[in-house]
Protein backbone atom coordinates (compact mmCIF):
# COMPACT_ATOMS: atom_id res chain seq x y z
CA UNK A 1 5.43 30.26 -14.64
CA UNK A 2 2.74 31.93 -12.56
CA UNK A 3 4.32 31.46 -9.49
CA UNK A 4 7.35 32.94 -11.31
CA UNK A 5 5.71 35.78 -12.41
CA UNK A 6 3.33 36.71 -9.70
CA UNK A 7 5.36 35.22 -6.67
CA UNK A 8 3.01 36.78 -3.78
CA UNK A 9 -0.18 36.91 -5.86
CA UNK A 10 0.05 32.75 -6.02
CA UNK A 11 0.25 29.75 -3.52
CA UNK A 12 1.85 26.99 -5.05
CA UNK A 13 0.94 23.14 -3.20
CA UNK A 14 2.75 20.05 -4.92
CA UNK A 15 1.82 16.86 -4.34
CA UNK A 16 4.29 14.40 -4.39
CA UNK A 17 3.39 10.50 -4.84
CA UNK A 18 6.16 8.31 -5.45
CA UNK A 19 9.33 8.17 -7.45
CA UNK A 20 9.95 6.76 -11.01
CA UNK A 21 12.25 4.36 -11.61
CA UNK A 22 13.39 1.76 -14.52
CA UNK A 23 12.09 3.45 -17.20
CA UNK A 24 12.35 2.14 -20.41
CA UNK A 25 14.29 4.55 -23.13
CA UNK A 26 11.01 5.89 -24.86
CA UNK A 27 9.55 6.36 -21.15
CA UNK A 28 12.35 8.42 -20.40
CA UNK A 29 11.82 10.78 -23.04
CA UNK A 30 9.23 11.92 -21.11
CA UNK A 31 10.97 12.60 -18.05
CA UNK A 32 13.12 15.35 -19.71
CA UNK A 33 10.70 18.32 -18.59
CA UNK A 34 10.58 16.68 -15.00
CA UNK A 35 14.49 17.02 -15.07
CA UNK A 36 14.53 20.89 -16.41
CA UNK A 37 12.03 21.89 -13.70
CA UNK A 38 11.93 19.64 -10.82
CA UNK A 39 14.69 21.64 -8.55
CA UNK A 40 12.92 25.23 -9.25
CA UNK A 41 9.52 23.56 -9.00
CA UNK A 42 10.06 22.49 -4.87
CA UNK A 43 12.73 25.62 -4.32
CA UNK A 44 8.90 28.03 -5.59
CA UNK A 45 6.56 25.91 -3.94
CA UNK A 46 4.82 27.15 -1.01
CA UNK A 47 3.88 23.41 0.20
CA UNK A 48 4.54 20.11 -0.56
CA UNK A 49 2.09 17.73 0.19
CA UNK A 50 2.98 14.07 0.55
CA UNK A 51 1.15 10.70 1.85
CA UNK A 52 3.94 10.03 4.02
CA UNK A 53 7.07 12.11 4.86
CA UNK A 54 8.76 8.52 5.62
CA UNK A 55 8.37 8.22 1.83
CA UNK A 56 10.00 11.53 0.77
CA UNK A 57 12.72 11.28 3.08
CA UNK A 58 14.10 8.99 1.11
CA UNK A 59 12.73 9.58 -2.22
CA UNK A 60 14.03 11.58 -5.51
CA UNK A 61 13.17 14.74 -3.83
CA UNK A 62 15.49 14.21 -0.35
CA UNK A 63 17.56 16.92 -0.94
CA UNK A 64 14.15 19.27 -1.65
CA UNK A 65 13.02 18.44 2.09
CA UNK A 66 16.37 18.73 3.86
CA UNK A 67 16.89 21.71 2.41
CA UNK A 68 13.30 23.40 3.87
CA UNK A 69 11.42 20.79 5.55
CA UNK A 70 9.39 23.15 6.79
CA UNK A 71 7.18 23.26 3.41
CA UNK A 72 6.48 19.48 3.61
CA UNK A 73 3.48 18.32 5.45
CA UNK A 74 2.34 14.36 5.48
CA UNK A 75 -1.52 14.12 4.63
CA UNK A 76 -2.18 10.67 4.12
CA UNK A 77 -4.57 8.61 1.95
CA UNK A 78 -8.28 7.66 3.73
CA UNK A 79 -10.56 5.02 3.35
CA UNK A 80 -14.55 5.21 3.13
CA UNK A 81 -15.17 3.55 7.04
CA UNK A 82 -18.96 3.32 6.05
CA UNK A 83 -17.94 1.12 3.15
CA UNK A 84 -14.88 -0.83 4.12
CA UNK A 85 -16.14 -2.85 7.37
CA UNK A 86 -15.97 -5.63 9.10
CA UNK A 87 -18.03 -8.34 9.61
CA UNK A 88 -19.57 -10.89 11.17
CA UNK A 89 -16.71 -13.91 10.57
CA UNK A 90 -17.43 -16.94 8.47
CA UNK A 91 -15.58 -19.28 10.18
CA UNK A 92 -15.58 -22.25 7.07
CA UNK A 93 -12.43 -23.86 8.62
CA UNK A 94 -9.89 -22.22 6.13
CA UNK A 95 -7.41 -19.17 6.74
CA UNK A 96 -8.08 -16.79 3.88
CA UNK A 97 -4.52 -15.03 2.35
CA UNK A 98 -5.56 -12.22 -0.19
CA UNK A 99 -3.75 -9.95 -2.16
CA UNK A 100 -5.21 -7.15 -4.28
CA UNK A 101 -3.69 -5.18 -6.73
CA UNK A 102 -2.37 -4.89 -10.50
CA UNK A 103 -0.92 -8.06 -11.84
CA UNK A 104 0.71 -6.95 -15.33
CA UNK A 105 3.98 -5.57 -16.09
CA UNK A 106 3.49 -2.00 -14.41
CA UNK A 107 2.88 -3.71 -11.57
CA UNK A 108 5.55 -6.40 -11.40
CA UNK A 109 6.69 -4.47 -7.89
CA UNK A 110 3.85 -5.74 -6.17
CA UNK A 111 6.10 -8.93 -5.40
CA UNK A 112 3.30 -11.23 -6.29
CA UNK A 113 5.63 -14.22 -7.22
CA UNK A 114 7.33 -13.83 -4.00
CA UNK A 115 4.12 -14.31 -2.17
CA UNK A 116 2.86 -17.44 -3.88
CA UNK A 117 6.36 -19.23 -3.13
CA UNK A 118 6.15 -18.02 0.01
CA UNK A 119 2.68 -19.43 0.48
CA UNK A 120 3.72 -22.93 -1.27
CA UNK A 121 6.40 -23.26 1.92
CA UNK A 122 3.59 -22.48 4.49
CA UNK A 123 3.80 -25.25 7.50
CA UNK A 124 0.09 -25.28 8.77
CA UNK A 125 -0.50 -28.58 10.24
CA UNK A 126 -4.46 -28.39 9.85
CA UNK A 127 -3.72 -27.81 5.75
CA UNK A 128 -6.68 -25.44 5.64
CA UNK A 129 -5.28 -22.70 3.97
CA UNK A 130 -5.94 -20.37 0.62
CA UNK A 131 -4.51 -17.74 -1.30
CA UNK A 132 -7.28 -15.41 -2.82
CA UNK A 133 -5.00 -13.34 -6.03
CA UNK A 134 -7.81 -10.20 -6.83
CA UNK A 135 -6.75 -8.00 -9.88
CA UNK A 136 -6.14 -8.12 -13.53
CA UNK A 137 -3.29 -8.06 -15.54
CA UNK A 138 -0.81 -9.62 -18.26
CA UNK A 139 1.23 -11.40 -15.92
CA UNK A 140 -1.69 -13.44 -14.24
CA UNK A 141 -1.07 -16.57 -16.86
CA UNK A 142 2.59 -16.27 -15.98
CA UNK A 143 1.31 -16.31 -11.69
CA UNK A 144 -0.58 -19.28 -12.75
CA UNK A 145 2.31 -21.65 -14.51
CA UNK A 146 4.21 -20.39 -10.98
CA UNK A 147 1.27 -21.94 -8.82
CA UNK A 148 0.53 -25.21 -10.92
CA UNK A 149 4.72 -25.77 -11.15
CA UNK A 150 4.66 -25.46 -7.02
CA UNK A 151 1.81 -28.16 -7.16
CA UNK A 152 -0.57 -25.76 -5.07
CA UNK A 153 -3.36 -25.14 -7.56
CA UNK A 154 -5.54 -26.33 -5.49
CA UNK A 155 -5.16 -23.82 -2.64
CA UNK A 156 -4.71 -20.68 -5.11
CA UNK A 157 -7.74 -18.62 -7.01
CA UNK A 158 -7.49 -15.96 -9.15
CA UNK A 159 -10.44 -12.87 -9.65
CA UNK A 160 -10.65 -10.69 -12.01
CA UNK A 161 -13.12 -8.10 -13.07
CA UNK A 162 -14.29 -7.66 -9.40
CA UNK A 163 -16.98 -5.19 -8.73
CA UNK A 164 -15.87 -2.56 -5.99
CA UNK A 165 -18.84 -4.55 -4.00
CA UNK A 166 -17.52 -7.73 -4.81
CA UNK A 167 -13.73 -6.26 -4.23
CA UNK A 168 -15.32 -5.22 -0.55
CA UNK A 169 -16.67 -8.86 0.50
CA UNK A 170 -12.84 -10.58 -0.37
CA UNK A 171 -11.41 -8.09 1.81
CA UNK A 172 -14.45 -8.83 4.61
CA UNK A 173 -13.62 -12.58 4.18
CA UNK A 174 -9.97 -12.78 4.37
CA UNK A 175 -7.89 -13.86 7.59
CA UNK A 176 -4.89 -12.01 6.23
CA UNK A 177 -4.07 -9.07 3.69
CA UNK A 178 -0.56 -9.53 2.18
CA UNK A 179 1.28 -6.53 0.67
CA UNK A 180 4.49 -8.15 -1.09
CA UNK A 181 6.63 -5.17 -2.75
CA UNK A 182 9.63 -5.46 -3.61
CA UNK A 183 10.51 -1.92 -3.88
CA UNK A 184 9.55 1.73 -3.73
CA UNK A 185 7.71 1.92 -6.58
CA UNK A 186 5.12 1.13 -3.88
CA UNK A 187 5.15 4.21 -1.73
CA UNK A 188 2.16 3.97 0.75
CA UNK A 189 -0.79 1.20 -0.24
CA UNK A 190 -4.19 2.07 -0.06
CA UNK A 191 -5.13 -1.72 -0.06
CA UNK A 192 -3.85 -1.55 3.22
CA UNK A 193 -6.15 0.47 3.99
CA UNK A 194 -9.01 -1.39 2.96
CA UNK A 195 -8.16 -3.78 4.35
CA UNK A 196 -7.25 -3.07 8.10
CA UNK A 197 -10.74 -0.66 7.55
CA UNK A 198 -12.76 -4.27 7.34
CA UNK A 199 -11.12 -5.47 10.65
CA UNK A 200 -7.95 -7.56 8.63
CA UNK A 201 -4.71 -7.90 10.06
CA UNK A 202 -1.81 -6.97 7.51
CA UNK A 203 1.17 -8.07 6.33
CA UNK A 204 3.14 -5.45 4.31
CA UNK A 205 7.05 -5.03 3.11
CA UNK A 206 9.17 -2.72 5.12
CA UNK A 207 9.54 0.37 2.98
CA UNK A 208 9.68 3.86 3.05
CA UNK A 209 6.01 5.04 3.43
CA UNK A 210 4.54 1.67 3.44
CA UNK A 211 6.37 0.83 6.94
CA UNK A 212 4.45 4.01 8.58
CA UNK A 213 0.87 2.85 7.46
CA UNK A 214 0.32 0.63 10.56
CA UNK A 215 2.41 -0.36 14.62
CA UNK A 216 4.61 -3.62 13.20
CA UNK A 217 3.15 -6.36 15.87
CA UNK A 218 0.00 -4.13 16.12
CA UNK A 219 -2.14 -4.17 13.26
CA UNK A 220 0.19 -6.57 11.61
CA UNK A 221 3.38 -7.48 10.56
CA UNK A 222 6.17 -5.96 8.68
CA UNK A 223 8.58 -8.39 6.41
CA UNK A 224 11.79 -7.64 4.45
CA UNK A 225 11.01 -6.40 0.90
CA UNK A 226 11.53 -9.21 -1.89
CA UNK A 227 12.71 -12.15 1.28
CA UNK A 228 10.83 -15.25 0.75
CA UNK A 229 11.94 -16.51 4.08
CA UNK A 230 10.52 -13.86 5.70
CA UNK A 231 7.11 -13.70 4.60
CA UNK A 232 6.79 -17.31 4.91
CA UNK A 233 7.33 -17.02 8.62
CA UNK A 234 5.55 -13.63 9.48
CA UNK A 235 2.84 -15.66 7.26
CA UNK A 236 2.99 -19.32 9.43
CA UNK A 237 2.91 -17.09 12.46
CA UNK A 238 -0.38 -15.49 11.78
CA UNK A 239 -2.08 -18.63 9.89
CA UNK A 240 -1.34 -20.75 12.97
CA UNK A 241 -2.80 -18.36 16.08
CA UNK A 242 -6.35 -17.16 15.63
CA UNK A 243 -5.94 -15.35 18.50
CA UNK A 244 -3.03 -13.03 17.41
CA UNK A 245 -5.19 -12.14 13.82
CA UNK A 246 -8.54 -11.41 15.99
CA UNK A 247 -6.54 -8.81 18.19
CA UNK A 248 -4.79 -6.95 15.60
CA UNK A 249 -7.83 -6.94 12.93
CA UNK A 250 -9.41 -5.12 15.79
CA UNK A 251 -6.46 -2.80 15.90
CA UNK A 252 -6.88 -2.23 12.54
CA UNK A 253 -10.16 -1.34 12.64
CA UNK A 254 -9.39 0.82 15.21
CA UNK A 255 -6.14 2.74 14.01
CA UNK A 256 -8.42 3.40 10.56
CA UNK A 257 -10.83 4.86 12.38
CA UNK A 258 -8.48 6.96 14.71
CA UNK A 259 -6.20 8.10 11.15
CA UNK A 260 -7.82 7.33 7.64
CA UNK A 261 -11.08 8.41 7.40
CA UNK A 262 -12.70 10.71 4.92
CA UNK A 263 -13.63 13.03 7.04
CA UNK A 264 -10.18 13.52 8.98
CA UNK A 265 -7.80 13.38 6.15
CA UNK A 266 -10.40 16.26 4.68
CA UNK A 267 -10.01 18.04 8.04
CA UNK A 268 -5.94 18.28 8.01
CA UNK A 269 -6.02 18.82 4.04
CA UNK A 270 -8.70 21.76 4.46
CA UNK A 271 -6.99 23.13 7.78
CA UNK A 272 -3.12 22.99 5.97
CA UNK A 273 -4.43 25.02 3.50
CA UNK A 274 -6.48 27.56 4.90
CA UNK A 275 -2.97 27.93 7.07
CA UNK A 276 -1.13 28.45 4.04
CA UNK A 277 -3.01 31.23 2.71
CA UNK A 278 -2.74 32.89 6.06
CA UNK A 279 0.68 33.28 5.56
């Protein structure tokens, strides 16, 4: 309304994160405003900030960007480098698999069951591999019927209730991050973050957004969304050559360094809008 009433007094910056999809009826009560407004709301808006313009390109807001894409601008998430980094490796003869992230209904995107049948087909002739599950959530009893039916209980641990500290050392003790959605609910990732930040290769789903955090073959490896197959291979291929996961956990480190830090997101968000008032 104030950018309505006061159109050159104000500078109005949106900040887009992700769509929202399958609502339930009640949820999309709730939604109504967002309906009545949305069009005006990005037609007003000086800027439009985004994590990834990959991500908006294709999002509920498309038509917004192709119709002035110059008021978008991609600023994406950063990661605290001081916090998140690597160390020296423990080399206990076993190929750490994590995954972090919400494991209740909200969060059912996150393609968890996918991974662990994924992981219950791995061929890794040495049988010295584990999947590390870190979050909480409702659906965790549900993940853990999955892994005892598969007969893999033994090579599966859940944690819950992590400390950020304790959150840290999984990610510094891992071989491999996996990133499993299974659709654009997830729009960027921060884990990923985190993870390539403590020297981790990655393995994420090809979507919008999430496809642009890291080089696929670089830092890691990019799989079809919701495609068992898929992930079990990318996932054999970097269990079964040390090599491969040393070179692009340095990448990693390297790309987060060169793009997600603190202090350079802070720069670009600071410098966009200074530019914008400018104007």
């Amino acid at each position: 309304l104030l950018k309505l009433l006061f159109r050159k007094k104000f500078k109005l910056v949106v900040h887009y994160h992700m769509d929202t999809m399958d609502l339930g009826i009640l949820k999309k009560i709730f939604t109504v405003p967002d309906l009545l407004i949305r069009k005006k709301l990005f037609n007003i808006a000086d800027m439009v900030i985004g994590a990834s313009l990959d991500y908006i390109k294709s999002s509920q807001i498309a038509d917004s960007y192709k119709k002035n894409p110059e008021k978008f601008i991609g600023i994406p998430f950063a990661v605290d480098i001081d916090k998140f980094v690597p160390v020296e490796e423990n080399d206990d003869g076993q190929v750490q698999i994590t995954f972090v992230g919400g494991m209740d209904q909200a969060h059912d995107f996150k393609g968890v069951d996918v991974l662990i049948k994924a992981f219950a087909e791995i061929k890794n002739k040495n049988n010295n591999i584990k999947l590390n599950l870190v979050g909480n959530g409702s659906l965790i009893s549900e993940y853990k019927k999955l892994v005892e039916s598969l007969n893999i209980k033994d090579k599966v641990e859940f944690f819950t209730g992590l400390s950020d500290e304790a959150k840290i050392r999984q990610y510094q003790n891992s071989d491999i991050f996996v990133l499993p959605s299974v659709n654009s609910h997830e729009a960027f990732g921060i884990v990923l973050l985190e993870a390539m930040s403590c020297g981790v290769p990655v393995i994420a789903s090809s979507l919008p957004g999430v496809r642009k955090v890291f080089e696929d073959g670089q830092q890691g490896l990019g799989v079809i969304p919701a495609n068992k197959k898929d992930l079990k291979a990318k996932l054999e291929r970097l269990v079964n050559d040390k090599g491969r996961r040393v070179e692009m956990g340095a990448k990693a480190r390297q790309l987060v360094e060169e793009k997600y830090s603190f202090g350079l997101v802070n720069k670009k968000t600071e410098d966009s809008l200074l530019n914008l008032l400018k104007k």
